[in-house]
C-alpha atoms as a PDB file:
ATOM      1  CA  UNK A   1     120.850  -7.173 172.829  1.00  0.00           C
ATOM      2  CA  UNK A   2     122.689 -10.098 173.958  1.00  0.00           C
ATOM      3  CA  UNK A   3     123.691 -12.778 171.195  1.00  0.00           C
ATOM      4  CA  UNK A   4     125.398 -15.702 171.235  1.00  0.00           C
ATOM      5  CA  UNK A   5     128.409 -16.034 168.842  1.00  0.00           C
ATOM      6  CA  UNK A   6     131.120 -18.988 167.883  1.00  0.00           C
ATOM      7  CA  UNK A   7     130.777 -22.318 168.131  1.00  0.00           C
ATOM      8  CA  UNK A   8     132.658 -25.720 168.778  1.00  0.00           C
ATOM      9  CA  UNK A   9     132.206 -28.824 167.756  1.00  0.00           C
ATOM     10  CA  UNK A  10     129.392 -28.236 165.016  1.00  0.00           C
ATOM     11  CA  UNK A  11     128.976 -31.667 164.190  1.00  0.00           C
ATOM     12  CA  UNK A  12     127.786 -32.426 167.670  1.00  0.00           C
ATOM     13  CA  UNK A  13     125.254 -29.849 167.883  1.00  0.00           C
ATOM     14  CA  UNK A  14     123.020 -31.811 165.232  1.00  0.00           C
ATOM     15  CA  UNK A  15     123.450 -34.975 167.120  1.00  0.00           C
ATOM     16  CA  UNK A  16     122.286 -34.241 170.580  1.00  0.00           C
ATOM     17  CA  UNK A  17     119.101 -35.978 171.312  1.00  0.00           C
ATOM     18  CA  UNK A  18     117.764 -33.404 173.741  1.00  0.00           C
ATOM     19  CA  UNK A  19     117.778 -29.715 172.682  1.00  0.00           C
ATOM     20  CA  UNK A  20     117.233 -28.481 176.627  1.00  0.00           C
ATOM     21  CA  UNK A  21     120.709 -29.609 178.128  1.00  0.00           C
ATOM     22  CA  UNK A  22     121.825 -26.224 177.622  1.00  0.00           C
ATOM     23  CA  UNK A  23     123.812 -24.203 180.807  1.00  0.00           C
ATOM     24  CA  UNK A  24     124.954 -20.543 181.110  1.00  0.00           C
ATOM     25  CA  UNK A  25     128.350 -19.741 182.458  1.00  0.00           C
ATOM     26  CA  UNK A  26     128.684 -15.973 184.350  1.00  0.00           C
ATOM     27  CA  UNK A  27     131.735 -14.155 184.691  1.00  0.00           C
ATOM     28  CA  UNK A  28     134.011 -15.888 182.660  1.00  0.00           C
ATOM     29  CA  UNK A  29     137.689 -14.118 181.943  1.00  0.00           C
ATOM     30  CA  UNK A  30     137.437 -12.174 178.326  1.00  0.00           C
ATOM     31  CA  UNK A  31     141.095 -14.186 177.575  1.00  0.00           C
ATOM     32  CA  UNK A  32     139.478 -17.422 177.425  1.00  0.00           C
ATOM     33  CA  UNK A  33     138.049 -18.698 173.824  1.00  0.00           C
ATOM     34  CA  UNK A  34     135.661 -21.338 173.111  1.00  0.00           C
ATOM     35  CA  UNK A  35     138.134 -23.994 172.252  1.00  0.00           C
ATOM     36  CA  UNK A  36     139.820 -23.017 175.527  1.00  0.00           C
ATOM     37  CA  UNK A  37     136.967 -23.567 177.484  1.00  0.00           C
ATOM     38  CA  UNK A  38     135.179 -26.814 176.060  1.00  0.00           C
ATOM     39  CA  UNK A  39     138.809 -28.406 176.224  1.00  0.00           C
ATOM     40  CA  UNK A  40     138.629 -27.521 180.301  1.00  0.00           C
ATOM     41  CA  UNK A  41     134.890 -28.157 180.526  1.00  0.00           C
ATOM     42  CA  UNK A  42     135.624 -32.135 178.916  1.00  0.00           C
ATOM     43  CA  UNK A  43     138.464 -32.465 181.281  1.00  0.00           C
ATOM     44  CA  UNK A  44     136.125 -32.107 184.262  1.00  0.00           C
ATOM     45  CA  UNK A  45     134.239 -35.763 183.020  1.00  0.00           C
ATOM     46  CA  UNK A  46     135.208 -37.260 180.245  1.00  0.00           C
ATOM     47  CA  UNK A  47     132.193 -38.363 178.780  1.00  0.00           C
ATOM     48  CA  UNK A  48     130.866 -34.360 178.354  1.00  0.00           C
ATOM     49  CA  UNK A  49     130.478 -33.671 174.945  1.00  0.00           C
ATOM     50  CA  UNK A  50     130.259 -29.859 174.588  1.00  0.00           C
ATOM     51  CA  UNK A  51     129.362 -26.909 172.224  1.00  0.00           C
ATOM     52  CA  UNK A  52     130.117 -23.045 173.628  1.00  0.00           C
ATOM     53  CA  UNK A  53     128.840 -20.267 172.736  1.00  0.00           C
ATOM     54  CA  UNK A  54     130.464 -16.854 174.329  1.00  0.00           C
ATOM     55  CA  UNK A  55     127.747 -13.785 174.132  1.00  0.00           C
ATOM     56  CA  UNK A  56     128.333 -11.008 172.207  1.00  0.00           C
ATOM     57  CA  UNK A  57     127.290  -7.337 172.294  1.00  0.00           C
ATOM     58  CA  UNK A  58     127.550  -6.111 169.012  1.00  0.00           C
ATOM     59  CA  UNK A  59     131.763  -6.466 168.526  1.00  0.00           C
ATOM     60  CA  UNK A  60     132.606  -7.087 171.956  1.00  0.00           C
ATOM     61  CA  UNK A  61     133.095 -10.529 173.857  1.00  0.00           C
ATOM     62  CA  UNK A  62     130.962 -10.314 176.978  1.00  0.00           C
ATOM     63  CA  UNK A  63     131.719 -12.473 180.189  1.00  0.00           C
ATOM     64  CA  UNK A  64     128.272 -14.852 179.578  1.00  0.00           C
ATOM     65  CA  UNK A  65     128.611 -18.065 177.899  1.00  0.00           C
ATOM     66  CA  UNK A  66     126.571 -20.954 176.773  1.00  0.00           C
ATOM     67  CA  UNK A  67     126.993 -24.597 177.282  1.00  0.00           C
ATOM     68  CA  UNK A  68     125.613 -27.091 175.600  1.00  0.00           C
ATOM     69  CA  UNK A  69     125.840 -30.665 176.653  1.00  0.00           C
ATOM     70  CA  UNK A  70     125.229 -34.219 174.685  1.00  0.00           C
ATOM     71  CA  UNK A  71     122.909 -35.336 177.428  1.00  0.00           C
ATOM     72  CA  UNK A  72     121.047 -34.193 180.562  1.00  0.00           C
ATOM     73  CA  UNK A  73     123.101 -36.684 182.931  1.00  0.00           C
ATOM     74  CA  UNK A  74     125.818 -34.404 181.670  1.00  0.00           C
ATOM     75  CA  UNK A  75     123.999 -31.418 182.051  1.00  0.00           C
ATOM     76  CA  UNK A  76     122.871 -32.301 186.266  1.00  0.00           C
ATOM     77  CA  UNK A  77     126.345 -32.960 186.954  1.00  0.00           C
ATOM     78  CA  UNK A  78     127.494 -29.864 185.968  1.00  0.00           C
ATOM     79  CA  UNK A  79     124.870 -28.091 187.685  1.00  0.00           C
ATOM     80  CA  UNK A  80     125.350 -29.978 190.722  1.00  0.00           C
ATOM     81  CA  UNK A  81     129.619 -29.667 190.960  1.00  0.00           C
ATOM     82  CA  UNK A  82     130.432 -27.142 188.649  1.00  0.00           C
ATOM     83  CA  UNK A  83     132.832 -27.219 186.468  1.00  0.00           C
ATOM     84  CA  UNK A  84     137.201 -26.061 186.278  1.00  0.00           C
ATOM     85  CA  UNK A  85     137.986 -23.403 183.769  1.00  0.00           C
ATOM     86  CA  UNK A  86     141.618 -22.382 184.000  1.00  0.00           C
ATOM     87  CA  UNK A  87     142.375 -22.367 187.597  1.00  0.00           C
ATOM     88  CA  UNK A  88     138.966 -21.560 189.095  1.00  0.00           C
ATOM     89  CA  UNK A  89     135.903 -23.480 189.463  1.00  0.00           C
ATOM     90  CA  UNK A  90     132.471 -21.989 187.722  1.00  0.00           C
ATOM     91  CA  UNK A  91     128.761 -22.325 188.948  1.00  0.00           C
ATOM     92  CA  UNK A  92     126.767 -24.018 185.656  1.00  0.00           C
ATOM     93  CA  UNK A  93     123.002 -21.800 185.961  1.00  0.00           C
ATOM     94  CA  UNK A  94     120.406 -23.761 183.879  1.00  0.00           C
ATOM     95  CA  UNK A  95     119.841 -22.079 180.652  1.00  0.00           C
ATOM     96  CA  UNK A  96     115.850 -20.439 180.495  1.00  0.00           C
ATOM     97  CA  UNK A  97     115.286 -19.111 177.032  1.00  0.00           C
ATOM     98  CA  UNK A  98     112.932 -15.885 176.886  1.00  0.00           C
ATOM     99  CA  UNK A  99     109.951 -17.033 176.022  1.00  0.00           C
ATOM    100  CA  UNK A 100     108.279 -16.033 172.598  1.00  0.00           C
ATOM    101  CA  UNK A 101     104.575 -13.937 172.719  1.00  0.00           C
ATOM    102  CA  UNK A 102     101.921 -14.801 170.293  1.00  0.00           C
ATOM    103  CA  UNK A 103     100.001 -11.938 169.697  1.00  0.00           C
ATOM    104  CA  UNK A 104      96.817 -11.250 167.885  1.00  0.00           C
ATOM    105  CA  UNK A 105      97.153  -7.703 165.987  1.00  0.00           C
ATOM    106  CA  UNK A 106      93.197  -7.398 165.210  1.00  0.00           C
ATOM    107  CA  UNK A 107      92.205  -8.443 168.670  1.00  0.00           C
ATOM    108  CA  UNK A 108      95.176  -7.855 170.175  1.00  0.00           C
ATOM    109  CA  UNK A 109      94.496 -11.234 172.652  1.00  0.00           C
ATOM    110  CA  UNK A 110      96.995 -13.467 173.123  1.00  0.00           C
ATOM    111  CA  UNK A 111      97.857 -17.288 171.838  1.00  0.00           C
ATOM    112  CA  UNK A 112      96.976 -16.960 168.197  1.00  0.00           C
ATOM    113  CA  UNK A 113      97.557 -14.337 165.117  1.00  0.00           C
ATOM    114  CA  UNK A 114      94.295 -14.519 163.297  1.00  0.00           C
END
């Protein structure tokens, strides 16, 4: 199971104003850590205020990684243009969380537990 891991700029996570301005990254080179990366991410428009996350499976760093943004106009550009990490240019996917099943165990219907 895939898990995200690390973060930057903590403070910032508790201050964005909406929780869905979240991106995933694919293929990104094992080399690069999280400071690395929101320092390239913030050079691509300066008013981007970032948090990354790199996905983990169990010990080891996998190639997936989560950005955050401080707003959603922040969050369209980088979908639209993409953003510059190291010397390459990386698609930004909108981030879909899996979606969490309420399940009755007595009736075994959906939407509600009792």
């Amino acid at each position: 199971m895939l898990r995200p891991e690390g973060t930057v700029n903590k403070t910032h996570a508790t201050l964005l104003k909406d929780k869905n301005c979240k991106g995933i990254m694919y293929d990104i080179d094992h080399e690069h850590s999280e400071d690395f990366i929101a320092n390239e991410v913030k050079k691509s428009n300066l008013k981007m205020d970032v948090t990354i996350r790199r996905f983990m499976k169990g010990s080891k760093k996998m190639s997936t990684v989560m950005i955050t943004f401080g707003c959603k106009e922040d969050l369209d550009q980088a979908l639209k243009y993409g953003v510059k990490v190291g010397n390459s240019s990386e698609d930004v996917h909108l981030y879909k969380p899996t979606p969490k099943v309420v399940q009755c165990f007595k009736c075994f219907k959906f939407d509600h537990t009792k």
